[in-house]
Protein backbone atom coordinates (compact mmCIF):
# COMPACT_ATOMS: atom_id res chain seq x y z
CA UNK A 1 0.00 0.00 0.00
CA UNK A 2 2.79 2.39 1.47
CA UNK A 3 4.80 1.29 -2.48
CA UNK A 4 0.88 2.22 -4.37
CA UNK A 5 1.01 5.95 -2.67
CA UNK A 6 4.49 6.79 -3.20
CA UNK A 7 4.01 5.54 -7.38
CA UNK A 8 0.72 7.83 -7.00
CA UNK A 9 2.37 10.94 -5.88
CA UNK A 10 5.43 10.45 -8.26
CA UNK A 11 2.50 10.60 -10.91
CA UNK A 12 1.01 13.95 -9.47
CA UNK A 13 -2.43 12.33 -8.26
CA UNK A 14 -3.45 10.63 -5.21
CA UNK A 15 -4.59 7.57 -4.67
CA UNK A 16 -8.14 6.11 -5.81
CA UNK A 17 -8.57 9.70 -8.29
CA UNK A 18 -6.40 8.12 -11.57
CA UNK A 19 -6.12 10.77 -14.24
CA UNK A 20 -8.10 13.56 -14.14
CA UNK A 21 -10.20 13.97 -17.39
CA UNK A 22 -10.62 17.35 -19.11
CA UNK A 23 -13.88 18.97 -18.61
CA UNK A 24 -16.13 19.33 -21.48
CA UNK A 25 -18.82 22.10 -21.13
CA UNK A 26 -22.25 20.83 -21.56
CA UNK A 27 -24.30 21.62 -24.58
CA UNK A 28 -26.36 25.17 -24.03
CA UNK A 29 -24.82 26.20 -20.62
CA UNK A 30 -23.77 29.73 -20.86
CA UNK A 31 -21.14 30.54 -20.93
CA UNK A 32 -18.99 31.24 -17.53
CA UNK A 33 -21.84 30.20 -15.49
CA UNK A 34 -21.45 26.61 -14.66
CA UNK A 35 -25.08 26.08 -14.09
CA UNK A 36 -25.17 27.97 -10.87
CA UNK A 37 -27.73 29.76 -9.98
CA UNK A 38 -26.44 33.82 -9.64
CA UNK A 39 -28.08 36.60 -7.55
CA UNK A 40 -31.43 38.31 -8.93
CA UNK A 41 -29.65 41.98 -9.18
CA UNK A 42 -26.76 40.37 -11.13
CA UNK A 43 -28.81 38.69 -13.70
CA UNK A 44 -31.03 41.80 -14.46
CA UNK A 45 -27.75 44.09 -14.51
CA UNK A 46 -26.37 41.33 -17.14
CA UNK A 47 -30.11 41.39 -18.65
CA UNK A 48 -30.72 45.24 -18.88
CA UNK A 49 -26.90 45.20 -20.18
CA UNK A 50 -27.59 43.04 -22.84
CA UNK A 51 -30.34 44.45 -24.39
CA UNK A 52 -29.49 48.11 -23.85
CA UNK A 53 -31.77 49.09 -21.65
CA UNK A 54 -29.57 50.44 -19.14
CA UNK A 55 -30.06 53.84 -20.27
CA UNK A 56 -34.23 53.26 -20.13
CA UNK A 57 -34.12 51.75 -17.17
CA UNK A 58 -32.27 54.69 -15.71
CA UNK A 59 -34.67 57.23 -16.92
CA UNK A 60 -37.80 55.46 -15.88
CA UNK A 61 -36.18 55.27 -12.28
CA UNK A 62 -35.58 59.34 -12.58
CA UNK A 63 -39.47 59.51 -13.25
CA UNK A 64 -40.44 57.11 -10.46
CA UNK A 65 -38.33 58.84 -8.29
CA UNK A 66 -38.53 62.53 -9.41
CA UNK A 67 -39.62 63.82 -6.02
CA UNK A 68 -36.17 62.84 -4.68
CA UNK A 69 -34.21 64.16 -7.17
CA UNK A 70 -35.93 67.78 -7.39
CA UNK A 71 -37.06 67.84 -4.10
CA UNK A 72 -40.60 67.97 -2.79
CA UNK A 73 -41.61 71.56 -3.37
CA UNK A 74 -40.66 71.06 -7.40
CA UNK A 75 -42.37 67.78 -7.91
CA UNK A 76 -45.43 69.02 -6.45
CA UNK A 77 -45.86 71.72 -9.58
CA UNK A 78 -43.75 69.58 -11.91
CA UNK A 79 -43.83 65.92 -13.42
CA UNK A 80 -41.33 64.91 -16.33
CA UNK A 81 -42.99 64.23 -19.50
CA UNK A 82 -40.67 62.34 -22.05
CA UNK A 83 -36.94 62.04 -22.64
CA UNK A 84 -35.95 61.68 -26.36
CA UNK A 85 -32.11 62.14 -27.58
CA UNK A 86 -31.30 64.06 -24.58
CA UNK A 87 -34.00 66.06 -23.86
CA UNK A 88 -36.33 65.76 -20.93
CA UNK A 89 -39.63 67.67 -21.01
CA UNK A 90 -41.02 68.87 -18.22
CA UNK A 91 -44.81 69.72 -17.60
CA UNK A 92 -45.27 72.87 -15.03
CA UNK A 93 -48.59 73.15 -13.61
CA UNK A 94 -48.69 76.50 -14.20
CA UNK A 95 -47.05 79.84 -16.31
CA UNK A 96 -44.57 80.86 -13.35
CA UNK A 97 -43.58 77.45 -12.60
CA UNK A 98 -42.94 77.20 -15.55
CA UNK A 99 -40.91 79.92 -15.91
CA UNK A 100 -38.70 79.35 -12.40
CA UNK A 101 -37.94 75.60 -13.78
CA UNK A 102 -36.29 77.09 -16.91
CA UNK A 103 -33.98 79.33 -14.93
CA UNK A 104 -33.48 76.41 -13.06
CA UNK A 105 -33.10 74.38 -16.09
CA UNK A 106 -28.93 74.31 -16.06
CA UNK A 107 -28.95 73.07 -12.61
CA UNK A 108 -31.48 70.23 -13.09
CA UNK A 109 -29.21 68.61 -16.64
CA UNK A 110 -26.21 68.53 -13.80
CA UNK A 111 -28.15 67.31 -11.33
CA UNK A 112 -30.25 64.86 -13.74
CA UNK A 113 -26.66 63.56 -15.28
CA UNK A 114 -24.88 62.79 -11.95
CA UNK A 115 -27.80 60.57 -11.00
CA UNK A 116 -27.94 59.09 -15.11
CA UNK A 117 -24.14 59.32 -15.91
CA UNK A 118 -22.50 62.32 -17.66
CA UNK A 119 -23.99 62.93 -21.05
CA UNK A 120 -27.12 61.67 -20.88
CA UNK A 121 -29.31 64.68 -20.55
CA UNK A 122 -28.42 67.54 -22.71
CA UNK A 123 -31.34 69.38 -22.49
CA UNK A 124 -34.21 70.31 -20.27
CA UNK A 125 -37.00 72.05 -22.09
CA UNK A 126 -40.25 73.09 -19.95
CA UNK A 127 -43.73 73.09 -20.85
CA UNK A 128 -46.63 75.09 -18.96
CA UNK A 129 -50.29 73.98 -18.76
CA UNK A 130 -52.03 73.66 -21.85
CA UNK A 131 -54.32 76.35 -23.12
CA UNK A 132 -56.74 76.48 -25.50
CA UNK A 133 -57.12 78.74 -28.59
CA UNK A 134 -57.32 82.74 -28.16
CA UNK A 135 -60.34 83.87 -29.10
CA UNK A 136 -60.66 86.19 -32.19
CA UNK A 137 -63.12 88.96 -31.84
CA UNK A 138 -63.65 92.73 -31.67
CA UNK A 139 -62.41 92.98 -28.16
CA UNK A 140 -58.78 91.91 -29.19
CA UNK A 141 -55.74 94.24 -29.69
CA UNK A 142 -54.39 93.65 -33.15
């Protein structure tokens, strides 16, 4: 027995393993994975990566979570509307919000890109409420 362990570690195994037989990866496996099961915030990372929807996901979390990145008093007369090549619009409740969130307007691209990444926002244009048509008639100034 003592002769069978000392031919076994002259080989480089130990006794009872033989040769060790190269590992094939099984058909459809991905990958790196080895059929383990990996952490749900890792595989939607890998997921969102994958398709490119990092940067969507990103925004959509900037509109679910727009009172904590304007603050409360903002969000309350704001909402953001769309984002489209690097422009977020944002709806004002009313003409003089309207007008304080586009002198604001620098500040909230800096403060929208540090929460999105640099770039991403280029440009924050600001809509106030709708209104409909002026009415023509002989009580206008021309």
């Amino acid at each position: 027995m003592a002769q069978a362990k000392a031919d076994a570690r002259k080989r480089g195994t130990l006794p009872g393993q033989g040769k060790k037989k190269a590992r094939v990866p099984a058909v459809g496996r991905m990958p790196g994975r080895g059929g383990d099961p990996r952490r749900f915030g890792v595989a939607i990372r890998d997921l969102l990566a994958d398709r490119g929807w990092e940067q969507r996901a990103a925004v959509g979390g900037v509109f679910g979570n727009w009172p904590g990145i304007v603050g409360p008093v903002l969000a309350e007369h704001t909402r953001p509307e769309r984002f489209e090549d690097g422009e977020l619009v944002i709806a004002a409740d009313s003409p003089t919000w309207a007008t304080q969130v586009r002198s604001l307007a620098a500040q909230l691209v800096r403060r929208l890109n540090q929460e999105l990444g640099q770039g991403t926002v280029k440009r924050v244009k600001v809509v106030g409420p709708a209104t409909g048509p002026r009415r023509t008639g002989g009580w206008r100034v021309r």
